[in-house]
Protein backbone atom coordinates (compact mmCIF):
# COMPACT_ATOMS: atom_id res chain seq x y z
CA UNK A 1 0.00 0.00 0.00
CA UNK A 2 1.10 3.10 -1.06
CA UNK A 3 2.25 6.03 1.47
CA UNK A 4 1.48 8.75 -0.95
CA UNK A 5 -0.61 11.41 0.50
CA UNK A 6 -1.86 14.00 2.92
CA UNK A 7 -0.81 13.59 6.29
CA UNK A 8 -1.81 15.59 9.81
CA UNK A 9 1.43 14.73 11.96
CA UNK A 10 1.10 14.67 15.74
CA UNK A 11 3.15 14.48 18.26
CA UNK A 12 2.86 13.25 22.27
CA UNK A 13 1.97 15.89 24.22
CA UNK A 14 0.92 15.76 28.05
CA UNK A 15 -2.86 16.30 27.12
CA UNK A 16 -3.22 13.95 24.34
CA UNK A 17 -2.33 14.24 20.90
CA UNK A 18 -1.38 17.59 19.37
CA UNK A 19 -1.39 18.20 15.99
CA UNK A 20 1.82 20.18 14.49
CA UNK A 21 1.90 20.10 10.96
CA UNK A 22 0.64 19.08 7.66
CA UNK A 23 3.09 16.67 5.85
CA UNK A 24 3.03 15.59 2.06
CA UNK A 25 4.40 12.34 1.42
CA UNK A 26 4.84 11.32 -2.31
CA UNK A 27 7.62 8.74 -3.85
CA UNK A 28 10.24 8.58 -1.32
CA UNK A 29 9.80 12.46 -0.20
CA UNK A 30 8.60 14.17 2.67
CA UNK A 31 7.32 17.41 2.85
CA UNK A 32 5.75 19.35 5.63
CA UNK A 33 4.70 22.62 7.06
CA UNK A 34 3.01 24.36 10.05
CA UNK A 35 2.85 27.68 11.63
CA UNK A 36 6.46 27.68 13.22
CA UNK A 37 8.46 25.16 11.33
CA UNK A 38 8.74 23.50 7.63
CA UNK A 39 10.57 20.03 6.97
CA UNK A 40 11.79 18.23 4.61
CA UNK A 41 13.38 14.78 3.80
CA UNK A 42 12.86 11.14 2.89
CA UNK A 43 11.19 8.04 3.66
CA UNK A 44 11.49 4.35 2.54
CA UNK A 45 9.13 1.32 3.92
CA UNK A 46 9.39 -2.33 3.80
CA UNK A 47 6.42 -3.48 4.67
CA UNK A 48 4.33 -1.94 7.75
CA UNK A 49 7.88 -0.70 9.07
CA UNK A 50 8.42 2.82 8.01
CA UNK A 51 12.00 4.91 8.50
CA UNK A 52 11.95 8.65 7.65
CA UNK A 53 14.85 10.82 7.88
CA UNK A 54 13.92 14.28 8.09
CA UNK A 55 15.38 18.29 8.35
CA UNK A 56 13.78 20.22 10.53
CA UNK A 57 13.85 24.64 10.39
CA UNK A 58 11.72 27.11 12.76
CA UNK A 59 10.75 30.10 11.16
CA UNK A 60 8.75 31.50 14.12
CA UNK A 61 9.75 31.54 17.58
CA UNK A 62 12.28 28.79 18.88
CA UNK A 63 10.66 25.72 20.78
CA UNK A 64 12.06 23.21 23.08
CA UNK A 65 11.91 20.33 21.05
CA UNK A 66 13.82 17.09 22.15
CA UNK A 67 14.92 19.27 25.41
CA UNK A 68 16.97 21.78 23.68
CA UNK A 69 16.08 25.09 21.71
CA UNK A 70 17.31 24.87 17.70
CA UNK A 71 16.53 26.74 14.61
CA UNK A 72 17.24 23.85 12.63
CA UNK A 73 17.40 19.90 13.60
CA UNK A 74 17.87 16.59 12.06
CA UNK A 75 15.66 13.75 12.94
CA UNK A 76 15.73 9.81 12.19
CA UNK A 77 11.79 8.72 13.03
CA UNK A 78 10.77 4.58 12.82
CA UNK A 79 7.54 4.13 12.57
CA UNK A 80 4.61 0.93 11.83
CA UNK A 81 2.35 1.74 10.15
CA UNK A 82 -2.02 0.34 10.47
CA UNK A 83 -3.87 1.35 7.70
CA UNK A 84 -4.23 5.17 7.79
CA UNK A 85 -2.25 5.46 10.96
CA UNK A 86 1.53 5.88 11.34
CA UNK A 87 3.08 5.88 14.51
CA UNK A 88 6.41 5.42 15.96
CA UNK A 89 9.65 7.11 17.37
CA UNK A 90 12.00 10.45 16.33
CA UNK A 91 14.86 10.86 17.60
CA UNK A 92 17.30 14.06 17.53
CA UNK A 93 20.38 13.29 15.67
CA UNK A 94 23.26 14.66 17.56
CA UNK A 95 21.66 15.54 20.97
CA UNK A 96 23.96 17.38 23.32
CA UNK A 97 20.84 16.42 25.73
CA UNK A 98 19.75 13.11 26.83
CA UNK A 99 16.38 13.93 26.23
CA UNK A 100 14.08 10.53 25.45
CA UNK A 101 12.25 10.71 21.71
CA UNK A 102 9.11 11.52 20.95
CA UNK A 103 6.01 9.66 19.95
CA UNK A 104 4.86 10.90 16.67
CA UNK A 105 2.01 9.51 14.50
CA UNK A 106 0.55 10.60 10.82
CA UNK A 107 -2.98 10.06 10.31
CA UNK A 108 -3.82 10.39 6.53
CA UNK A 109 -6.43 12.43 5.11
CA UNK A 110 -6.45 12.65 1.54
CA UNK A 111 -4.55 11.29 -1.63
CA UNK A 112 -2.44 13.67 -3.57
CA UNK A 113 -4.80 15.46 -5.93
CA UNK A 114 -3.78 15.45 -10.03
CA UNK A 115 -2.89 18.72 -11.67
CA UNK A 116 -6.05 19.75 -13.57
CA UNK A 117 -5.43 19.35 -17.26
CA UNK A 118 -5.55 22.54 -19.45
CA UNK A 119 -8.77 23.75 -21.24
């Protein structure tokens, strides 16, 4: 099953599930966006296991994410996923904290819509 689509991605918090970005996910590439931060990277999958490696940038103001404040991160997220649910582990690549990862999940809600053909 294919992972191309529209994704909400969501994160752990300590009321539940908060929702953080949008994420586009089409051949291999990952693409996503929110108020504060934009990413970028890749993904592959072998069957329900999923690995994306992603780059992380905040445009607005800096968050603690991972226990320490960045304008740009790099993050290595495994994942399983069940039907129109991904969810797994990130991880900070090259932590100077010891900060545990985070559990993420994507929950998909559309396919990737065709360019509409000229008139």
């Amino acid at each position: 099953m294919s992972l191309d689509g529209i994704w909400v991605f969501e994160v752990a918090g300590l009321y539940g599930w908060e929702r953080v970005s949008t994420v586009f996910l089409e051949k291999g590439r990952y693409l996503g966006g929110g108020a504060i931060i934009f990413s970028q990277g890749t993904y592959t999958s072998k069957g329900n296991k999923i690995k994306i490696k992603l780059d992380v940038t905040q445009h607005g103001e800096k968050q603690i994410i991972f226990g320490e404040k960045r304008k740009k991160f790099s993050s290595v997220m495994t994942a399983e996923r069940d039907g129109d649910i991904i969810q797994g582990n990130a991880h900070l690549k090259g932590a100077h904290s010891t900060a545990a990862p985070y559990q993420f999940r994507l929950i998909k809600l559309a396919d990737i819509p065709g360019f509409p053909k000229k008139r």
